[in-house]
N, C-alpha and C. Protein backbone atom coordinates (compact mmCIF):
# COMPACT_ATOMS: atom_id res chain seq x y z
N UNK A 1 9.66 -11.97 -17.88
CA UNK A 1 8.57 -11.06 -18.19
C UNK A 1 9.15 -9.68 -18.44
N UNK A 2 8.34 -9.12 -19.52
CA UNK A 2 9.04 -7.67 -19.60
C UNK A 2 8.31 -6.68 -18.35
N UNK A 3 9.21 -5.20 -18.45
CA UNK A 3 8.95 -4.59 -17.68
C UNK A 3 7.87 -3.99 -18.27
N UNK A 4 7.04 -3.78 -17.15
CA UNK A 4 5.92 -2.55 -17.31
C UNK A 4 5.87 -1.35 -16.46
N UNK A 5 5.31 -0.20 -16.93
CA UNK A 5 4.77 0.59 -16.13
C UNK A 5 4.05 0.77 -15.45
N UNK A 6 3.29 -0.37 -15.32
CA UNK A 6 1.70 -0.62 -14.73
C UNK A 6 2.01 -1.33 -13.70
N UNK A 7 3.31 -2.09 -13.35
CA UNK A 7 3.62 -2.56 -12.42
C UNK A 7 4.65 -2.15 -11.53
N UNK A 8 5.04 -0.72 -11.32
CA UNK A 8 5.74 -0.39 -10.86
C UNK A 8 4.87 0.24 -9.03
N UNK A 9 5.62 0.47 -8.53
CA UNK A 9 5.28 0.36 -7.00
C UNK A 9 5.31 1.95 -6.87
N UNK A 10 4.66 3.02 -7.43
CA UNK A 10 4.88 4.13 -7.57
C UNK A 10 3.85 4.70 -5.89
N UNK A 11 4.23 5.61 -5.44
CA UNK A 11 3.94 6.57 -4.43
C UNK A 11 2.36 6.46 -4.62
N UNK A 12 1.76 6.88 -5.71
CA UNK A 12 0.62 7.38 -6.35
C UNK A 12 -0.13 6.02 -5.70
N UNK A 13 -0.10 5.02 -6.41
CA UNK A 13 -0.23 3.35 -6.16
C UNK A 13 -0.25 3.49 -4.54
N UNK A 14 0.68 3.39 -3.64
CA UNK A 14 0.68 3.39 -2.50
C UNK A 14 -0.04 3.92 -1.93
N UNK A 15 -0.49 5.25 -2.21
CA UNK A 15 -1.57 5.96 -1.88
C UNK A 15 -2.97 5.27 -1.95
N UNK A 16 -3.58 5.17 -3.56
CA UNK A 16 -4.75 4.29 -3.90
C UNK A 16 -4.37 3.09 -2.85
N UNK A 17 -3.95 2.43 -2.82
CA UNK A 17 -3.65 1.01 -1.29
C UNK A 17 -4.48 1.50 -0.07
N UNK A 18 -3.78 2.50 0.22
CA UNK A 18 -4.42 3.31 1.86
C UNK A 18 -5.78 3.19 1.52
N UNK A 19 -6.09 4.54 0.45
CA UNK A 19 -7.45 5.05 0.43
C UNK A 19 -8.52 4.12 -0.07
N UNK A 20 -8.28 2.72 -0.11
CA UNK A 20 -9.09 1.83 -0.27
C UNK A 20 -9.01 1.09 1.09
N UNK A 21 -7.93 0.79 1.31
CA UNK A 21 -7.65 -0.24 2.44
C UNK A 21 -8.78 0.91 3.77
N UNK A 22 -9.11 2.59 3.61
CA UNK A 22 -9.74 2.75 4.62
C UNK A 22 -11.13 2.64 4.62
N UNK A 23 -11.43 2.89 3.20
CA UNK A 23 -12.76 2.43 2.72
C UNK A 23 -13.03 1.24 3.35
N UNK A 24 -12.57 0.24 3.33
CA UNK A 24 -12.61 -1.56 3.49
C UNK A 24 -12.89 -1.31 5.53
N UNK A 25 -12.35 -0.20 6.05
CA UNK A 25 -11.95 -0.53 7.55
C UNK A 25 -13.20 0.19 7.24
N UNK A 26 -13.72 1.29 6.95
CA UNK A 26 -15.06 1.88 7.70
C UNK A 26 -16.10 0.76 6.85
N UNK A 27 -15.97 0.39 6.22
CA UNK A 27 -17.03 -0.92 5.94
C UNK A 27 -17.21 -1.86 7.38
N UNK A 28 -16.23 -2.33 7.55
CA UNK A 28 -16.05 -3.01 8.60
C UNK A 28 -16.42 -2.29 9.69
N UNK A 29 -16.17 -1.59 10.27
CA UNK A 29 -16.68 -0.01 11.26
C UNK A 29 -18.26 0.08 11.51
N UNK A 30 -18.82 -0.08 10.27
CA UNK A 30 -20.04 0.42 9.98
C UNK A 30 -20.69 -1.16 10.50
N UNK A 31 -20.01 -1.98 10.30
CA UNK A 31 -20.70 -3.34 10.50
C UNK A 31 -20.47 -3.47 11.77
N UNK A 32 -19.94 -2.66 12.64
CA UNK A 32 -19.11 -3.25 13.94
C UNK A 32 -18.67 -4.37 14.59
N UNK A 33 -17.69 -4.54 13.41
CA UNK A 33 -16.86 -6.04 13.36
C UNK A 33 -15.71 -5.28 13.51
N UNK A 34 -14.77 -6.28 14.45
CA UNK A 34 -12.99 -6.12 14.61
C UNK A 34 -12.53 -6.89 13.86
N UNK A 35 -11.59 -6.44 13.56
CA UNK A 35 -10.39 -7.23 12.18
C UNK A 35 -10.52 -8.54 12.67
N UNK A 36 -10.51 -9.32 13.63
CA UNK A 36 -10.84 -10.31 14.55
C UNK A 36 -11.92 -10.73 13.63
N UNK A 37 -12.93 -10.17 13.96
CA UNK A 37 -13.89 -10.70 13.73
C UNK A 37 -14.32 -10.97 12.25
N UNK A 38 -14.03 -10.33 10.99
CA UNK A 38 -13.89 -10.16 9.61
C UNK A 38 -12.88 -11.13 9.17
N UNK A 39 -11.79 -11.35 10.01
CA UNK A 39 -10.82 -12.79 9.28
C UNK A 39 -11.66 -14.01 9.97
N UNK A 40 -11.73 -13.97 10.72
CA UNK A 40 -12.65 -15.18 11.15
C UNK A 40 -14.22 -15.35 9.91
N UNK A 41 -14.83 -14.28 9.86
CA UNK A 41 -15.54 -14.59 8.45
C UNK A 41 -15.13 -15.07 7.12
N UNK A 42 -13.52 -14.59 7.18
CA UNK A 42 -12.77 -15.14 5.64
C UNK A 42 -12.58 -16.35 5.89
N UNK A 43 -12.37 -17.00 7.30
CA UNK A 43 -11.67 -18.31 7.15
C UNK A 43 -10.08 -17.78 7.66
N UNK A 44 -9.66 -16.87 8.03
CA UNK A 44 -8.02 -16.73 8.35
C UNK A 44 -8.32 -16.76 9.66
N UNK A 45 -6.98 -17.43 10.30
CA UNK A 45 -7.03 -18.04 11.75
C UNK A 45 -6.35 -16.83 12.37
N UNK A 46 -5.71 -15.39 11.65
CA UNK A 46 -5.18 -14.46 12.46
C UNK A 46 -5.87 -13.55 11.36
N UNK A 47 -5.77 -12.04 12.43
CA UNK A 47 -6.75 -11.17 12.08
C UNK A 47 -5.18 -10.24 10.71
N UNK A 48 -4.39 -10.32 11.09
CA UNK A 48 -2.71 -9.62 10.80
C UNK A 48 -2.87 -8.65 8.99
N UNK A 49 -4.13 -10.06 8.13
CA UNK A 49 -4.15 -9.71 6.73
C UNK A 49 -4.99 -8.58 6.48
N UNK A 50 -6.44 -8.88 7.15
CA UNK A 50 -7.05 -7.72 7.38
C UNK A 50 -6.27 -6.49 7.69
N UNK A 51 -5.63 -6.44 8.88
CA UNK A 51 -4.95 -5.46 9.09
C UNK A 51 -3.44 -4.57 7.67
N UNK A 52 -3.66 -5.45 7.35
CA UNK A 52 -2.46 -5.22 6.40
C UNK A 52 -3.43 -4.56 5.00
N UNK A 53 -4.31 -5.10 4.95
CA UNK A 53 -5.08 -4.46 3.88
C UNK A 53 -5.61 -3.41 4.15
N UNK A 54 -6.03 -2.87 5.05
CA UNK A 54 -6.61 -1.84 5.74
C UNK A 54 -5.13 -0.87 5.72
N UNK A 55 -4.50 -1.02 6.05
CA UNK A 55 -3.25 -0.04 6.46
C UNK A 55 -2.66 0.09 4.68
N UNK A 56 -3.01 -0.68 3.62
CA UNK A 56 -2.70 -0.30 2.40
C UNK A 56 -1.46 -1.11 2.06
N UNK A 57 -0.98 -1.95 3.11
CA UNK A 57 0.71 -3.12 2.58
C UNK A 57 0.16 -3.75 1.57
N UNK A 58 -1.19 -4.47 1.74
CA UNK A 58 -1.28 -5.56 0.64
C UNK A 58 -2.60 -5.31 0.02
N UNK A 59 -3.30 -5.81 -0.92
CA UNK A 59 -4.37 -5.84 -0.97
C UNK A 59 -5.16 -6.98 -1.41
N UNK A 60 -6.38 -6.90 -1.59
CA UNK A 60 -7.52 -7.82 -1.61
C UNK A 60 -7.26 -8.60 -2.81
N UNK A 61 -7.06 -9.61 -2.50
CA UNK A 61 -6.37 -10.90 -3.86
C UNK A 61 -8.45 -10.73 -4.63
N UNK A 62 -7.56 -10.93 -6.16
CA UNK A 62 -9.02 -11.22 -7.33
C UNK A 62 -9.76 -11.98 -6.64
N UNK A 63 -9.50 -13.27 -6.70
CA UNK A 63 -9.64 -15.10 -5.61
C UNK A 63 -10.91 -14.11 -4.68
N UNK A 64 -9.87 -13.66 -3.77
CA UNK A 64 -11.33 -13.27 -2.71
C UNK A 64 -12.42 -12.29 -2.89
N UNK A 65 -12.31 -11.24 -3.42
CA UNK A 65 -13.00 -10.34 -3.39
C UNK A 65 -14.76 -10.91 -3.07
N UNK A 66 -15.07 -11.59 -3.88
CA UNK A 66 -16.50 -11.74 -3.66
C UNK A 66 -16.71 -12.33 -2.05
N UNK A 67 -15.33 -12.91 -1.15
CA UNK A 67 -15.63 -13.41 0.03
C UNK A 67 -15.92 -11.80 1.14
N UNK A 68 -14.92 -10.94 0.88
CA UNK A 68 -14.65 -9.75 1.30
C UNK A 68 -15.82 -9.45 1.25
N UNK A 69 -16.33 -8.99 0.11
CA UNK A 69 -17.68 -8.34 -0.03
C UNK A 69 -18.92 -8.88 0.74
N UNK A 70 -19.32 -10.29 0.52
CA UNK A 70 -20.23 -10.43 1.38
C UNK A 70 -19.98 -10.48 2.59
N UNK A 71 -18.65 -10.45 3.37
CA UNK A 71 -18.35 -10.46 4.86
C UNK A 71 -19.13 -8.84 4.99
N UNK A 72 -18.71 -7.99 4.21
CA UNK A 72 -18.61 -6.59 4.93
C UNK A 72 -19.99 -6.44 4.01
N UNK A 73 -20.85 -7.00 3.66
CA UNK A 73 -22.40 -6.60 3.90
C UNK A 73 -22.25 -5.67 2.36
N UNK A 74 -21.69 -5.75 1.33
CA UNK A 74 -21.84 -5.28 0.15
C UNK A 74 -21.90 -5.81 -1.32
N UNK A 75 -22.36 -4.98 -2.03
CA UNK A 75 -22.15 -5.66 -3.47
C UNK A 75 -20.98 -6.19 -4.06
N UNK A 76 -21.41 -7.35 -4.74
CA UNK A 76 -19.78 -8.15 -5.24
C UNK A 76 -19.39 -7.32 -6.49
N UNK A 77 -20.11 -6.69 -6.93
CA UNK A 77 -19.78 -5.81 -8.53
C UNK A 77 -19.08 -4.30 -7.84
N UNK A 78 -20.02 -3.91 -6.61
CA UNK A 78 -19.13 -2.40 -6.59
C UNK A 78 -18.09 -2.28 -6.05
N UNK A 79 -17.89 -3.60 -5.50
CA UNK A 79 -16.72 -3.74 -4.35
C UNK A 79 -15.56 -4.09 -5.50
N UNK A 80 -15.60 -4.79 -5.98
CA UNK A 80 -14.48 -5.14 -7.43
C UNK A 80 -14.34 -3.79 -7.76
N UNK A 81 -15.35 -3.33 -8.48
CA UNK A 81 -15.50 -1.74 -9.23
C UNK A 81 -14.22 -1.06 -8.61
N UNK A 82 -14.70 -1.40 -7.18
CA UNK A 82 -13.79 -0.12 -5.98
C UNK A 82 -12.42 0.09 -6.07
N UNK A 83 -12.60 -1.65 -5.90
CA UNK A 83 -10.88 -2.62 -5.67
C UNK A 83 -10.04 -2.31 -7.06
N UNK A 84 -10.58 -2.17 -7.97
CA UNK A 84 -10.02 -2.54 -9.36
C UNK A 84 -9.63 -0.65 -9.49
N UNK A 85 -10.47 0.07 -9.46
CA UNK A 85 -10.41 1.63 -9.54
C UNK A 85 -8.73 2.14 -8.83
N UNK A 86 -8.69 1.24 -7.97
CA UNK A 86 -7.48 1.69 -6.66
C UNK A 86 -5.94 0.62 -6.89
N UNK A 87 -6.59 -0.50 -7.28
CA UNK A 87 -5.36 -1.65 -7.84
C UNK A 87 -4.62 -1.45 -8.96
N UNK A 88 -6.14 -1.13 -10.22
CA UNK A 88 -5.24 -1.24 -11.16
C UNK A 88 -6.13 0.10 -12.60
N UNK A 89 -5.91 0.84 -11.74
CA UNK A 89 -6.33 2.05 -12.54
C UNK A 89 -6.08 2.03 -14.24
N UNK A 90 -5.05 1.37 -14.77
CA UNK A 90 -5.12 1.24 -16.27
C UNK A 90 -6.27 0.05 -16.89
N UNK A 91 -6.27 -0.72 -15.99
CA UNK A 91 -7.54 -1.79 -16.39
C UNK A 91 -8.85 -1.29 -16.27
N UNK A 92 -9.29 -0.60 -15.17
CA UNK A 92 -10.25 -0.21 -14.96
C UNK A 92 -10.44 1.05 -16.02
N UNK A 93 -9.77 1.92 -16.59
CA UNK A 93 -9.86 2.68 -17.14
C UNK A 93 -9.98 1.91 -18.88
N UNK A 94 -9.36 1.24 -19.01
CA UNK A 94 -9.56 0.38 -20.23
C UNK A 94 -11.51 0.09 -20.31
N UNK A 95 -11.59 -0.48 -19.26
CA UNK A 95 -13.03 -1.13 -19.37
C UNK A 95 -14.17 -0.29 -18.88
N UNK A 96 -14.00 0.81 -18.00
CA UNK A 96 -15.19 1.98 -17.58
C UNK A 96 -14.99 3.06 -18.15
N UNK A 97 -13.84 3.33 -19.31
CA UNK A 97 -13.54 4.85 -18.86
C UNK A 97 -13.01 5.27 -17.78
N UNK A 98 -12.36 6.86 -17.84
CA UNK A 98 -11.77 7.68 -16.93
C UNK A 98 -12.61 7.08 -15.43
N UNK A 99 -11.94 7.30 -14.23
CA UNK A 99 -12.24 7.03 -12.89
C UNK A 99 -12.97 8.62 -12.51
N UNK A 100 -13.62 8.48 -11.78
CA UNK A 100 -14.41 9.80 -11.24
C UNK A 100 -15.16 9.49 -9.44
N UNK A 101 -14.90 10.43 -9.07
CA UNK A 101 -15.56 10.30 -7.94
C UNK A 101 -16.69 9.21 -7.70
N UNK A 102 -18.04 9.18 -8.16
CA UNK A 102 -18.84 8.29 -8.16
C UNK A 102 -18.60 6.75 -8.70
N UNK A 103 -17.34 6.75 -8.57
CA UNK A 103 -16.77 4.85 -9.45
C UNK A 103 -16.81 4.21 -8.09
């Protein structure tokens, strides 16, 4: 595969990871569910992924998103919207336009 720029592991990227992954924890917060309790809604037998997504290491696979979303009590369109705004900012910008506060 060739190289891209879109796939590079840049600081910026790492950042968008966090500032979603905290979005995702005060979702969860607001529901007053423990990471415990939110992997057990996905079906994962340890809470570790949650945690990892929340802290910004990994994030929310395409595959799940719509499981994510209805665990944490939200829309399956704004939650993608969210995920996609913070994952993959050239796609999302391809298909909404520029990102802005209200995305």
């Amino acid at each position: 595969m060739a190289h891209s720029k879109y796939r590079v592991q840049t600081e910026e990227a790492k950042q968008k990871r966090k500032e979603v992954g905290s979005w995702i924890k005060k979702l969860r917060q607001d529901k007053d569910l423990t990471q415990a309790a939110l992997a057990k809604r996905l079906g994962f037998d340890y809470y570790t992924f949650v945690s990892s997504v929340e802290n910004g290491a990994n994030r929310v696979p395409p595959e799940g998103m719509r499981y994510w979303a209805e665990a944490l009590g939200v829309g399956r369109r704004d939650f993608a919207k969210r995920l996609l705004a913070a994952y993959d900012p050239y796609m999302f910008e391809e298909l909404f336009g520029p990102h802005s506060k209200e995305d």
